[in-house]
PDB file of N, CA and C in Angstrom:
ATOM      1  N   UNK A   1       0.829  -1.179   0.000  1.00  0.00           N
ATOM      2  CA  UNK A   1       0.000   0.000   0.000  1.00  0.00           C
ATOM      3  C   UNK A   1       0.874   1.244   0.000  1.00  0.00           C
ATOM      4  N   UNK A   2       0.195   2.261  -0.637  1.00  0.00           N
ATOM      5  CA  UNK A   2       0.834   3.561  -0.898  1.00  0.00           C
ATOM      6  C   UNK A   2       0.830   4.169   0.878  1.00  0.00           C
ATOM      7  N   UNK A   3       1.830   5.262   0.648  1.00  0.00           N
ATOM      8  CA  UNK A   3       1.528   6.555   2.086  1.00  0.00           C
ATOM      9  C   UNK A   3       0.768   7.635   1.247  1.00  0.00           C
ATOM     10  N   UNK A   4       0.098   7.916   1.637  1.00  0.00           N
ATOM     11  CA  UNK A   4       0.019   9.613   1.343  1.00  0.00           C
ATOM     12  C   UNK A   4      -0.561  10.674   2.628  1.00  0.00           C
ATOM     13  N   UNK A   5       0.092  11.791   2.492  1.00  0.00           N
ATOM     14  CA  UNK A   5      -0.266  12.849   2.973  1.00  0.00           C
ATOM     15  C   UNK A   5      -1.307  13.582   3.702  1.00  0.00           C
ATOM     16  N   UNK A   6      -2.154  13.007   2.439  1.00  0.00           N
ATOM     17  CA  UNK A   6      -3.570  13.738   2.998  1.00  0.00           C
ATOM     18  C   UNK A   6      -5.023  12.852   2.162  1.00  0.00           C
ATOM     19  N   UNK A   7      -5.772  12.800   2.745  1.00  0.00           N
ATOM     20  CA  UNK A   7      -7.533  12.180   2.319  1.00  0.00           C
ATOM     21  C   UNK A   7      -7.640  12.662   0.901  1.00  0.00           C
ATOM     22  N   UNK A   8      -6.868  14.127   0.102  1.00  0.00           N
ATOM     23  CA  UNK A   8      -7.527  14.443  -1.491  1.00  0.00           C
ATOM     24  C   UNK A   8      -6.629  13.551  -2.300  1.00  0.00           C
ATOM     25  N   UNK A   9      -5.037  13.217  -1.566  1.00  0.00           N
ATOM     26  CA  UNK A   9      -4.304  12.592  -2.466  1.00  0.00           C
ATOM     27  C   UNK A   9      -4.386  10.940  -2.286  1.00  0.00           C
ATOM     28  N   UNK A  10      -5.110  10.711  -1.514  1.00  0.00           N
ATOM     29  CA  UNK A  10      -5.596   9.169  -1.361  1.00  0.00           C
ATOM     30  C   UNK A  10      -6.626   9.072  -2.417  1.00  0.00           C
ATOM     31  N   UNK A  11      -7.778  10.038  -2.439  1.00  0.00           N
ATOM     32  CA  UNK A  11      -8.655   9.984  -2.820  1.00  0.00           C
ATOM     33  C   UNK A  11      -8.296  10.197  -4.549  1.00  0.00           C
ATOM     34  N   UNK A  12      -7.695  11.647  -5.001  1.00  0.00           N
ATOM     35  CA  UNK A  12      -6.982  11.429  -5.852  1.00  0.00           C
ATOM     36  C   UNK A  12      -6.074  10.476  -6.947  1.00  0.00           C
ATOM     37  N   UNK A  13      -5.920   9.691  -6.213  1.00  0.00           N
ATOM     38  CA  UNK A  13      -4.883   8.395  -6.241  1.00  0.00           C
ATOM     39  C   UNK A  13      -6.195   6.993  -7.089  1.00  0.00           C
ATOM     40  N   UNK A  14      -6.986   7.088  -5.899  1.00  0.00           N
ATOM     41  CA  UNK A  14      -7.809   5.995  -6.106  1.00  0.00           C
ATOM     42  C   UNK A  14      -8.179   6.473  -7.385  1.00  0.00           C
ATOM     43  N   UNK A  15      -8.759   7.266  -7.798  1.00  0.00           N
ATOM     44  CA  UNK A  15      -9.567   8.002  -8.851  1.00  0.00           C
ATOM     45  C   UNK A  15      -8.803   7.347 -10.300  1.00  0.00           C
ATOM     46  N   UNK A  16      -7.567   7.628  -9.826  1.00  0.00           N
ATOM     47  CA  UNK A  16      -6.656   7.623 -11.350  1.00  0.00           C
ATOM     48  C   UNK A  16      -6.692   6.125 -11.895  1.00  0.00           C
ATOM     49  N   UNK A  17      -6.873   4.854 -10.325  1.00  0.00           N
ATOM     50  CA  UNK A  17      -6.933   4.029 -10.734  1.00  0.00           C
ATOM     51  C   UNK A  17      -8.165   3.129 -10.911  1.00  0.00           C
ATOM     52  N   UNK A  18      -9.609   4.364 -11.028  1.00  0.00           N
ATOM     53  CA  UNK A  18     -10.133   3.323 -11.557  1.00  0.00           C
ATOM     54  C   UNK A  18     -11.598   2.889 -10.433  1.00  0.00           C
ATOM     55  N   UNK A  19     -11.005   3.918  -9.070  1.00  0.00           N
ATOM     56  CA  UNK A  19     -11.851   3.932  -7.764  1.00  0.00           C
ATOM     57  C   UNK A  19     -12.976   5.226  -8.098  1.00  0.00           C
ATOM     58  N   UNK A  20     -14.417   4.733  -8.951  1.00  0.00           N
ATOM     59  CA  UNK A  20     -14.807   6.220  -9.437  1.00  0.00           C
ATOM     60  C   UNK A  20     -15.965   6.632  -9.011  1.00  0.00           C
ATOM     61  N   UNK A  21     -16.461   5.344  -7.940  1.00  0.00           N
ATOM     62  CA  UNK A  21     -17.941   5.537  -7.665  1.00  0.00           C
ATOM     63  C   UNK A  21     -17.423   6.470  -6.479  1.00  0.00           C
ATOM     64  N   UNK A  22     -18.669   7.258  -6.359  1.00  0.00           N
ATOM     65  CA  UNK A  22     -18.708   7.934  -4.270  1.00  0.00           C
ATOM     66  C   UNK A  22     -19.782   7.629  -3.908  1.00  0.00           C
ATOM     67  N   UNK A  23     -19.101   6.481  -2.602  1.00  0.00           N
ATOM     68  CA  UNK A  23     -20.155   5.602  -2.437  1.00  0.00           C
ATOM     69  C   UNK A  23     -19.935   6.505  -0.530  1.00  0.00           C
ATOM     70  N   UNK A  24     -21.273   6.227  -0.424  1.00  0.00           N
ATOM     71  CA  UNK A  24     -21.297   6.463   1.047  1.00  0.00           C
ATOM     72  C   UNK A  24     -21.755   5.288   1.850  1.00  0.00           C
ATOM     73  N   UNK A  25     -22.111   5.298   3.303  1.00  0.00           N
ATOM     74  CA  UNK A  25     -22.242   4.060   4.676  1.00  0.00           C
ATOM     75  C   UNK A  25     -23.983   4.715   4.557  1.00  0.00           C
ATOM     76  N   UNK A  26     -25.085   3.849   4.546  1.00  0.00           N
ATOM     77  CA  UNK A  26     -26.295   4.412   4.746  1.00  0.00           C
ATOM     78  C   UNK A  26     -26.831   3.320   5.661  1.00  0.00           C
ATOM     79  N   UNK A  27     -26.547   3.183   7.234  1.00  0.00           N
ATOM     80  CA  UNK A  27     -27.204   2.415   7.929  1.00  0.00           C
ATOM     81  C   UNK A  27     -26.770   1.426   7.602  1.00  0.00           C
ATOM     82  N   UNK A  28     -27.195  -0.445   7.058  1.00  0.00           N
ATOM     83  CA  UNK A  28     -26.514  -1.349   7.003  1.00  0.00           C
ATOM     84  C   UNK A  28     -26.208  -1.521   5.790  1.00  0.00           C
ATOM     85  N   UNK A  29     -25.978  -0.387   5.075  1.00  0.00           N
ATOM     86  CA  UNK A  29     -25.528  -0.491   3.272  1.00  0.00           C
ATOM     87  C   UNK A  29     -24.758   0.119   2.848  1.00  0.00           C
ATOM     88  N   UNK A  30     -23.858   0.036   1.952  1.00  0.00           N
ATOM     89  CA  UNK A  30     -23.020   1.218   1.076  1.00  0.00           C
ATOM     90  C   UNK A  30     -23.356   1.360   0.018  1.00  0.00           C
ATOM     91  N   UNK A  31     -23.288   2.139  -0.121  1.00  0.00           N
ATOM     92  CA  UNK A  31     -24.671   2.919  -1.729  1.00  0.00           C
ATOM     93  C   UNK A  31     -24.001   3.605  -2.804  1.00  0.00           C
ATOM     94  N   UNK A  32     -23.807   3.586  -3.230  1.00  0.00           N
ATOM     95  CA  UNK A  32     -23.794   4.575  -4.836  1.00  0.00           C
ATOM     96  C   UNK A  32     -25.244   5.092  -5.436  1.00  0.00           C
ATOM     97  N   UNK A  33     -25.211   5.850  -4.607  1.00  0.00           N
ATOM     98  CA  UNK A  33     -26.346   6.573  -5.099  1.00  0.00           C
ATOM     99  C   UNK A  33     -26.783   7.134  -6.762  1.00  0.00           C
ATOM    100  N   UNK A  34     -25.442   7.612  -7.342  1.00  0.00           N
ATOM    101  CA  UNK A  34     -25.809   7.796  -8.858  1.00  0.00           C
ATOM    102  C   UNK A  34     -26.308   6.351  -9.762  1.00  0.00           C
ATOM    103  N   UNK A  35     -26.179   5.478  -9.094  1.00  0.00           N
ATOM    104  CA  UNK A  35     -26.482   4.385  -9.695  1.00  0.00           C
ATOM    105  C   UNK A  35     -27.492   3.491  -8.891  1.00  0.00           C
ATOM    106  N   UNK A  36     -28.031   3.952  -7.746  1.00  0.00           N
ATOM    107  CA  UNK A  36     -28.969   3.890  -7.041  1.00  0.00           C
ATOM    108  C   UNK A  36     -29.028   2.444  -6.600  1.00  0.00           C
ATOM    109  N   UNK A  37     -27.662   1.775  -6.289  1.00  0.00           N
ATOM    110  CA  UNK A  37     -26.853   0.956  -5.710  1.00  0.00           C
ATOM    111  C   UNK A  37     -26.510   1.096  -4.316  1.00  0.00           C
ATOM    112  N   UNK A  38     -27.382  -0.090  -4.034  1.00  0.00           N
ATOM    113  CA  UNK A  38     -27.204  -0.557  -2.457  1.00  0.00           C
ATOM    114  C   UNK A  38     -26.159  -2.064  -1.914  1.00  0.00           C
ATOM    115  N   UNK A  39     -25.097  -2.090  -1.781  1.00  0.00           N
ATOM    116  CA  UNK A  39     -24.447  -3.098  -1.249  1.00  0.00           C
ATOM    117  C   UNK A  39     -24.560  -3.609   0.103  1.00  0.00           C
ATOM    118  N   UNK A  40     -24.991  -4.719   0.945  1.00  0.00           N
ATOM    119  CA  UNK A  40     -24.869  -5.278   1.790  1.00  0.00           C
ATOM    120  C   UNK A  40     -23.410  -6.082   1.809  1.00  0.00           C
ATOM    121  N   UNK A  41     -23.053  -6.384   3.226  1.00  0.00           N
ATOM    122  CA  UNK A  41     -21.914  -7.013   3.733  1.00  0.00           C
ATOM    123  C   UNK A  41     -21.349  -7.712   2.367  1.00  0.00           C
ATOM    124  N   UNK A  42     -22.159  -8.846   1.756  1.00  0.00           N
ATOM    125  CA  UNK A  42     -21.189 -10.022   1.131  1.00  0.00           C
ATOM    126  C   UNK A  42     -21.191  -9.115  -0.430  1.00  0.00           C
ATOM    127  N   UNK A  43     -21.781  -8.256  -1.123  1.00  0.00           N
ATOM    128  CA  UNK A  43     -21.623  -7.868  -2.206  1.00  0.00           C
ATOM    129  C   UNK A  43     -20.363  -6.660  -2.079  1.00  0.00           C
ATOM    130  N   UNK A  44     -19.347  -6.721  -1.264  1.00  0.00           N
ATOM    131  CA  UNK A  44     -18.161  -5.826  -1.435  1.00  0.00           C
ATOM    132  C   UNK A  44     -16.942  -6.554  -0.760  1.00  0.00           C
ATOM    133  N   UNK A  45     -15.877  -5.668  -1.881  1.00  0.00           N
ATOM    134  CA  UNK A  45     -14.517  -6.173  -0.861  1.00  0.00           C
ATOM    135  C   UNK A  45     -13.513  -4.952  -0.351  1.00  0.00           C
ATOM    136  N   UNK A  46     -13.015  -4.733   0.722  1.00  0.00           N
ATOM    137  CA  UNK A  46     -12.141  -3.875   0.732  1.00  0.00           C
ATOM    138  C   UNK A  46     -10.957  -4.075   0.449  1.00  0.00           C
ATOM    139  N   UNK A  47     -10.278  -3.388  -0.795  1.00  0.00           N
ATOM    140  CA  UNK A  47      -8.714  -3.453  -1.261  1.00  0.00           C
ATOM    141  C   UNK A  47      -7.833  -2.747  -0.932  1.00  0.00           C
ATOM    142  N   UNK A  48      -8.328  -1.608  -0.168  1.00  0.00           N
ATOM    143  CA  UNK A  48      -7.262  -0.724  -0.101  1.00  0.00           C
ATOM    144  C   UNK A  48      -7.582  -0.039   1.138  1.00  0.00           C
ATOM    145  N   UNK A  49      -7.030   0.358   2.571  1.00  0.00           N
ATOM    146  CA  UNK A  49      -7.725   1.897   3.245  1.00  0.00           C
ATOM    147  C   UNK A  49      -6.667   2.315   3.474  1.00  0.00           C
ATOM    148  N   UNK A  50      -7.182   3.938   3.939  1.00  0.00           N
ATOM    149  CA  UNK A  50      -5.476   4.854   4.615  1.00  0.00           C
ATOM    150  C   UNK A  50      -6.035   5.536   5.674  1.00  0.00           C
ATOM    151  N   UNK A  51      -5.672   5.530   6.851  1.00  0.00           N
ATOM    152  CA  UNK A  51      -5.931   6.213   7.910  1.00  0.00           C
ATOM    153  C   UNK A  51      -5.497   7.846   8.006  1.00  0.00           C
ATOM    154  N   UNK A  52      -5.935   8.988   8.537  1.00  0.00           N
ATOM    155  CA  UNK A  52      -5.638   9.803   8.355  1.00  0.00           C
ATOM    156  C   UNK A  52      -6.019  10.374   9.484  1.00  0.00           C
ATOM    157  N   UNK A  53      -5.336  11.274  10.895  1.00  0.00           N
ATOM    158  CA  UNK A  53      -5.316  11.736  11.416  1.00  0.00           C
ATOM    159  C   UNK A  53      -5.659  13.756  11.535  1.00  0.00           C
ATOM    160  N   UNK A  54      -6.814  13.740  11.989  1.00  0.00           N
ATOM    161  CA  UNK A  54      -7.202  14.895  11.985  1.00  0.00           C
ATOM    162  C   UNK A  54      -6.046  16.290  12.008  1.00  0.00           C
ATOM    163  N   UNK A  55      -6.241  17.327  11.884  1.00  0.00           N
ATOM    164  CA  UNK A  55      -4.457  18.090  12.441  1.00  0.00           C
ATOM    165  C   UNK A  55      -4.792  18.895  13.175  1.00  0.00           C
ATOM    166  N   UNK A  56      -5.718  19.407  14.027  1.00  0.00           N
ATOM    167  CA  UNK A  56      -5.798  19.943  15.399  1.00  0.00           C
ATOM    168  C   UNK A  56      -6.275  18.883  16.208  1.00  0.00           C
ATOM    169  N   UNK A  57      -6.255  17.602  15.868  1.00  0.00           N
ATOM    170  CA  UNK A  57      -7.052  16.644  16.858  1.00  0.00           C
ATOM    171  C   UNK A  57      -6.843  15.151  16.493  1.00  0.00           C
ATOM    172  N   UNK A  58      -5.737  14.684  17.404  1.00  0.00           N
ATOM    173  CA  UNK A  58      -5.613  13.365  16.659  1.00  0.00           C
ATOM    174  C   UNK A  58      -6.569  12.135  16.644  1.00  0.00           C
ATOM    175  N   UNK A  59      -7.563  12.369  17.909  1.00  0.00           N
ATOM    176  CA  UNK A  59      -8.552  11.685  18.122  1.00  0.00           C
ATOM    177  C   UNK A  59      -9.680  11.744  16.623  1.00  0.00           C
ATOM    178  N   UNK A  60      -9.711  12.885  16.002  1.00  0.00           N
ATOM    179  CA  UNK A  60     -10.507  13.158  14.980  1.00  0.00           C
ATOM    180  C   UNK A  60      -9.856  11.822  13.826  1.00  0.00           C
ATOM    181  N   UNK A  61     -10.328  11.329  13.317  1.00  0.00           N
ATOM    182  CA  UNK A  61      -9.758  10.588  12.420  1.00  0.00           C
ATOM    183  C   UNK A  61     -10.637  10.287  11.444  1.00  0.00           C
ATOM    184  N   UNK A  62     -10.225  10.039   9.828  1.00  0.00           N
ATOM    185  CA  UNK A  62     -11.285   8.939   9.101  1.00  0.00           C
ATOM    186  C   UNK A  62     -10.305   8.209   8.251  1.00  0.00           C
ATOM    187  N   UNK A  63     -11.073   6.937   7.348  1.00  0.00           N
ATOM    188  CA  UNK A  63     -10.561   6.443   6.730  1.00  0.00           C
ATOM    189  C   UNK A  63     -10.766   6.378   5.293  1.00  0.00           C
ATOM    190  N   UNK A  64      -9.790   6.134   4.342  1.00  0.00           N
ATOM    191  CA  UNK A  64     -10.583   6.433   3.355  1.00  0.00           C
ATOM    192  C   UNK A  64     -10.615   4.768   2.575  1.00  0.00           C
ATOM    193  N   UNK A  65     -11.472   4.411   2.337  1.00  0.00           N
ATOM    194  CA  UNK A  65     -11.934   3.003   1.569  1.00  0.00           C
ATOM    195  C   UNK A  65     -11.633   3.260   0.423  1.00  0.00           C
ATOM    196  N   UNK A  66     -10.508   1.721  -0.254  1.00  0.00           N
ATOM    197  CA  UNK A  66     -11.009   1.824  -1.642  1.00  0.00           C
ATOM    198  C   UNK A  66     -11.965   0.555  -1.586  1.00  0.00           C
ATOM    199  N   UNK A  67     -13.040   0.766  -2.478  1.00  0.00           N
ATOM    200  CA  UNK A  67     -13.588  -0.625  -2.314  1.00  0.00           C
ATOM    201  C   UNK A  67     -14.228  -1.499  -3.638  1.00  0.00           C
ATOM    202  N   UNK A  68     -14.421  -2.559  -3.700  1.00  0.00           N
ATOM    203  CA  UNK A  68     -14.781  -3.309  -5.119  1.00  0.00           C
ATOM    204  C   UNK A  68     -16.048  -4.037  -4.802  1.00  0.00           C
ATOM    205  N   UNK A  69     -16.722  -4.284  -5.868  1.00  0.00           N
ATOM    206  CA  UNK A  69     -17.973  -5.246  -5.784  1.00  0.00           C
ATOM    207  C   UNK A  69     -17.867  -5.917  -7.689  1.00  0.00           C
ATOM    208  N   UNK A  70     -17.612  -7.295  -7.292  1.00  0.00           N
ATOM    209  CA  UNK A  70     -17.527  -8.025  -8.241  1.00  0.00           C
ATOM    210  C   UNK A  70     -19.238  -8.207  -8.821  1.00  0.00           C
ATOM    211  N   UNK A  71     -20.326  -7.673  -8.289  1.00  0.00           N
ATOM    212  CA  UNK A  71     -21.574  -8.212  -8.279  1.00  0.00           C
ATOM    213  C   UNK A  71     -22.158  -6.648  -8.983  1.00  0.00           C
ATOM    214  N   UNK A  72     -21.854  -5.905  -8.795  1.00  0.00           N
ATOM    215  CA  UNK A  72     -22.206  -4.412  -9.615  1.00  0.00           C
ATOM    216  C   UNK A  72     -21.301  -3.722 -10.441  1.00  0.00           C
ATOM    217  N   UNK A  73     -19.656  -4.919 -10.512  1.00  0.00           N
ATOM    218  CA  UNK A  73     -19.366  -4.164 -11.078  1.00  0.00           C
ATOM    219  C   UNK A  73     -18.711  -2.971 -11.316  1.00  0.00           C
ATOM    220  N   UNK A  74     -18.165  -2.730 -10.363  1.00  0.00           N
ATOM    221  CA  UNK A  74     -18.023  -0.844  -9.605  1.00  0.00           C
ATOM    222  C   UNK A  74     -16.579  -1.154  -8.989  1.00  0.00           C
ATOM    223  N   UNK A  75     -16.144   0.453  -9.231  1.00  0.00           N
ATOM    224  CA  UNK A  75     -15.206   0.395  -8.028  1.00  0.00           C
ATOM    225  C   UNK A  75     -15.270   1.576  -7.355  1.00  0.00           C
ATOM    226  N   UNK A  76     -15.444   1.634  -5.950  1.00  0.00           N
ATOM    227  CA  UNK A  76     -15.327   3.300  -5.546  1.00  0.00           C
ATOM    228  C   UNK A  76     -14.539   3.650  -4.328  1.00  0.00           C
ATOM    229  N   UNK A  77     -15.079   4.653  -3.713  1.00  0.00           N
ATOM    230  CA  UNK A  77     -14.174   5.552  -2.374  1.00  0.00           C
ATOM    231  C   UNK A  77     -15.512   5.552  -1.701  1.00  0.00           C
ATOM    232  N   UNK A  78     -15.114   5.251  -0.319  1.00  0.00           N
ATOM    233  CA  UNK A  78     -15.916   5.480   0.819  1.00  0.00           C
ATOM    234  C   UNK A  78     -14.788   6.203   1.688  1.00  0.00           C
ATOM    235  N   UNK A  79     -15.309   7.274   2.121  1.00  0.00           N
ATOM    236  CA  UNK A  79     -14.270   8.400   3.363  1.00  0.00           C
ATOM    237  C   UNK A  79     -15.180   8.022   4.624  1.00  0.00           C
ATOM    238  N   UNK A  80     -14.699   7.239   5.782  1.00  0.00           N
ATOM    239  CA  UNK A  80     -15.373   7.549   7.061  1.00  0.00           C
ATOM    240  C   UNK A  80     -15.026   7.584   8.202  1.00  0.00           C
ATOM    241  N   UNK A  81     -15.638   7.672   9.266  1.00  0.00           N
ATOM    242  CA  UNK A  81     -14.709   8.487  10.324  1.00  0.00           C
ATOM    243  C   UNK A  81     -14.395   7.357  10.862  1.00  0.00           C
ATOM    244  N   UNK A  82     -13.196   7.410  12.037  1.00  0.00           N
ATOM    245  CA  UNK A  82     -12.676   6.514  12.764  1.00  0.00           C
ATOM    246  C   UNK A  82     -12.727   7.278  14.075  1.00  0.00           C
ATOM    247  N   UNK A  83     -12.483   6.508  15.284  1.00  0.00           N
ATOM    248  CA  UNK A  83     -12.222   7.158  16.384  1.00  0.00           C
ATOM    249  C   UNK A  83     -13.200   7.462  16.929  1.00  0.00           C
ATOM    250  N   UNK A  84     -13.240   8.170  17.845  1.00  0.00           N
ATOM    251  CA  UNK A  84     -13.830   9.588  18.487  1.00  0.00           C
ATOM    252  C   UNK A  84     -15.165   9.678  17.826  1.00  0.00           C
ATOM    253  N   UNK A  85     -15.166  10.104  16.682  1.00  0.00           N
ATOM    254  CA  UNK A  85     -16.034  10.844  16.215  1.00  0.00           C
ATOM    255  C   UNK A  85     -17.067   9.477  15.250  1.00  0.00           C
ATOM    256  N   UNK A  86     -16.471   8.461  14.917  1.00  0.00           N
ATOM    257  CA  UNK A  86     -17.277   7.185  14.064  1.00  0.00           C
ATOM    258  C   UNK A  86     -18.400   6.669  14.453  1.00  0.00           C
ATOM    259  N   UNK A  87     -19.354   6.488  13.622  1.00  0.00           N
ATOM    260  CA  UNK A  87     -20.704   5.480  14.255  1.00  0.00           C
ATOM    261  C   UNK A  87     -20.368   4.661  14.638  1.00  0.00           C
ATOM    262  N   UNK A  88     -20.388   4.346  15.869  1.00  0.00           N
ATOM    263  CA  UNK A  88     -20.160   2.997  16.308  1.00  0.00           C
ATOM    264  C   UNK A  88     -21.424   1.797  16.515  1.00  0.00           C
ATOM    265  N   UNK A  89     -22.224   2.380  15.180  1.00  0.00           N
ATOM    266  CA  UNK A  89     -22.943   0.833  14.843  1.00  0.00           C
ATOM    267  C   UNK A  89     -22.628  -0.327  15.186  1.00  0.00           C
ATOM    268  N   UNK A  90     -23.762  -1.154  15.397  1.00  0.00           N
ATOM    269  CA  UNK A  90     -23.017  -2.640  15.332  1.00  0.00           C
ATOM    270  C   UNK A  90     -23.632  -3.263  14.283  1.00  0.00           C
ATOM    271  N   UNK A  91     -23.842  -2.918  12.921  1.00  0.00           N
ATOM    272  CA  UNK A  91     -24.294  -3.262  12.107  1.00  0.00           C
ATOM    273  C   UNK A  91     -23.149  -4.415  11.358  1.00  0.00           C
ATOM    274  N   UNK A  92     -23.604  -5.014  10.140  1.00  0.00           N
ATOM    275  CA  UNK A  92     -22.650  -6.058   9.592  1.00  0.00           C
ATOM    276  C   UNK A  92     -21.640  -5.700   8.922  1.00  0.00           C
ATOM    277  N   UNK A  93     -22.310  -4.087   8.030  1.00  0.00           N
ATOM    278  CA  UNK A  93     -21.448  -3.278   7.427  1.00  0.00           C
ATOM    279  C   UNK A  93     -20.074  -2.693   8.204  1.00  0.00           C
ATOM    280  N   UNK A  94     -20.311  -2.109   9.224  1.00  0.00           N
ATOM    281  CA  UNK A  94     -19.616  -1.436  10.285  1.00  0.00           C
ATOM    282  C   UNK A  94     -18.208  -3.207  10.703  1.00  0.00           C
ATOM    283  N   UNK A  95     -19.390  -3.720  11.027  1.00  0.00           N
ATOM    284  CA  UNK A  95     -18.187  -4.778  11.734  1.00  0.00           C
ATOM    285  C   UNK A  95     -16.966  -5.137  10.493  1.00  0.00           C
ATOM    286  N   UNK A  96     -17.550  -5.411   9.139  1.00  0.00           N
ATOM    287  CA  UNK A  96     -16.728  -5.592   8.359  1.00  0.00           C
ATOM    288  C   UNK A  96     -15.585  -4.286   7.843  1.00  0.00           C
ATOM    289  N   UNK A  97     -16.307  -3.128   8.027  1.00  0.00           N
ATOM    290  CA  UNK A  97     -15.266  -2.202   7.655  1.00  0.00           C
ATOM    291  C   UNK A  97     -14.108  -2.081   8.697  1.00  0.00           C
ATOM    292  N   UNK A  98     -14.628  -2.223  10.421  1.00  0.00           N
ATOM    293  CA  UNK A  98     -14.319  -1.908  11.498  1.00  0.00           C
ATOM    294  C   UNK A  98     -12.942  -2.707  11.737  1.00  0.00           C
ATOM    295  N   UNK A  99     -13.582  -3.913  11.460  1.00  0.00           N
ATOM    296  CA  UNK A  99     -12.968  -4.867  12.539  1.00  0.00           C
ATOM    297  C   UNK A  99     -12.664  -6.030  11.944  1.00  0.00           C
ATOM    298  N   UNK A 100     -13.246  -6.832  10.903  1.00  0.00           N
ATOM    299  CA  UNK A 100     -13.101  -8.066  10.399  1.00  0.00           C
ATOM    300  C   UNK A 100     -11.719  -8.070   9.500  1.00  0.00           C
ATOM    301  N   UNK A 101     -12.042  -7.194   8.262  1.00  0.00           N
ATOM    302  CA  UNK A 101     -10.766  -6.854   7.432  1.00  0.00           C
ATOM    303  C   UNK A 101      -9.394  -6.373   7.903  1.00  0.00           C
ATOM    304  N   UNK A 102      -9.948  -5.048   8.242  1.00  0.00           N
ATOM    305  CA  UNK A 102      -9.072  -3.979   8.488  1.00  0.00           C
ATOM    306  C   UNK A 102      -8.310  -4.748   9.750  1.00  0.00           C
ATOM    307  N   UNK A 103      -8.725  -4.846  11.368  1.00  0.00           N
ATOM    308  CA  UNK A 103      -8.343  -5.434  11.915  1.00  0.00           C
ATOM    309  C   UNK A 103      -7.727  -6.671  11.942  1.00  0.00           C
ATOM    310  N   UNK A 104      -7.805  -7.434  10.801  1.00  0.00           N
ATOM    311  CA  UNK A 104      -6.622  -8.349  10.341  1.00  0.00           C
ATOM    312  C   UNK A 104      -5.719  -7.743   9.829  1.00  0.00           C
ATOM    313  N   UNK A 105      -5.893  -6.376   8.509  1.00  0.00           N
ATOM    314  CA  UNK A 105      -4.660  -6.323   7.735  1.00  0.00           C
ATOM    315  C   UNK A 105      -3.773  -5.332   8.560  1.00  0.00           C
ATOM    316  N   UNK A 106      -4.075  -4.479  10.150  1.00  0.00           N
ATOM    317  CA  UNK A 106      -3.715  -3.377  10.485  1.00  0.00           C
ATOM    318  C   UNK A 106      -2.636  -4.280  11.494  1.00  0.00           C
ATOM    319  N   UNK A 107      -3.111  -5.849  11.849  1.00  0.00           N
ATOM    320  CA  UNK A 107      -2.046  -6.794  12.350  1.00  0.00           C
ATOM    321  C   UNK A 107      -1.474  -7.839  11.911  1.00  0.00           C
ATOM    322  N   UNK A 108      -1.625  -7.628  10.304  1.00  0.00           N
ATOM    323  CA  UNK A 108      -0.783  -8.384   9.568  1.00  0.00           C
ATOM    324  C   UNK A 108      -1.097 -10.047   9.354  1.00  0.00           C
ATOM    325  N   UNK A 109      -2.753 -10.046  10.207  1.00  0.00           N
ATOM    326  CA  UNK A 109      -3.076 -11.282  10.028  1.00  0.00           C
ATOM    327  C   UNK A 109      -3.573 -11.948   8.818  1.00  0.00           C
ATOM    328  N   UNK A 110      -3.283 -13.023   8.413  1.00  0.00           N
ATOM    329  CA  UNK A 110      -4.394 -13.283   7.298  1.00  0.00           C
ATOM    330  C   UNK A 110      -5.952 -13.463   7.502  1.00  0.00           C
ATOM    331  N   UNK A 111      -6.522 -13.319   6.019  1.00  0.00           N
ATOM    332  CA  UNK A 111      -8.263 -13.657   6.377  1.00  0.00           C
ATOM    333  C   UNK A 111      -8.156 -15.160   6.978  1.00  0.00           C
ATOM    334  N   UNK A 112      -9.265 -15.703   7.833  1.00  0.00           N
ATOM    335  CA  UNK A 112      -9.348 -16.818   8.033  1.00  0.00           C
ATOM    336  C   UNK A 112     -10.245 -17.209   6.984  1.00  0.00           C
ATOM    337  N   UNK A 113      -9.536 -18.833   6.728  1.00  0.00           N
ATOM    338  CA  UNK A 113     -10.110 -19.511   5.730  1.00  0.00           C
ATOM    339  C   UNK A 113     -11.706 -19.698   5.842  1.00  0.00           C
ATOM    340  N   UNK A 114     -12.246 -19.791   4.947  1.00  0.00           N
ATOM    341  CA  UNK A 114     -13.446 -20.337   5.243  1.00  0.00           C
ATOM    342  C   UNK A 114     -14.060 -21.587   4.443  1.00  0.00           C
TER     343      UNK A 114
END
């Protein structure tokens, strides 16, 4: 995975390669709204995130998603908060962005088989 700087040059970045939907978190879905695309848990994968620390507040944080769905087709950017300030849903969506993925790749674990 790349470093970058800041959330426009992540976001930036993704763009060039191809990351073009802006998809947002809507309760237990991630949506692409221009395409009026709703993803649940198993219709996405996350390939890419970058953490980014607020700069008057390190507690402030978000992340920025690159993400894929082999089932629509798509590839896009989800930006959302971490920390402090994040929904801390316990939805399926949330656990998978939260904790399932990320929390393996942030300790280097692999996915468990299934």
């Amino acid at each position: 995975m790349k470093n970058f700087e800041t959330m426009v040059d992540a976001t930036n970045d993704l763009n060039k390669r191809g990351y073009t939907a802006n998809l947002s978190l809507e309760g237990d879905t991630i949506d692409d709204k221009d395409q009026d695309i709703h993803m649940n848990e198993d219709d996405f994968e996350i390939d890419e995130f970058y953490r980014f620390e607020g700069q008057s507040d390190p507690a402030d944080m978000s992340i920025v998603y690159a993400i894929s769905s082999e089932k629509y087709n798509l590839k896009g950017v989800l930006i959302n908060a971490f920390g402090t300030y994040a929904n801390n849903s316990e939805s399926a969506i949330h656990a998978k962005l939260h904790h399932h993925q990320v929390s393996n790749q942030l300790h280097g674990e692999d996915r468990p088989k299934e």
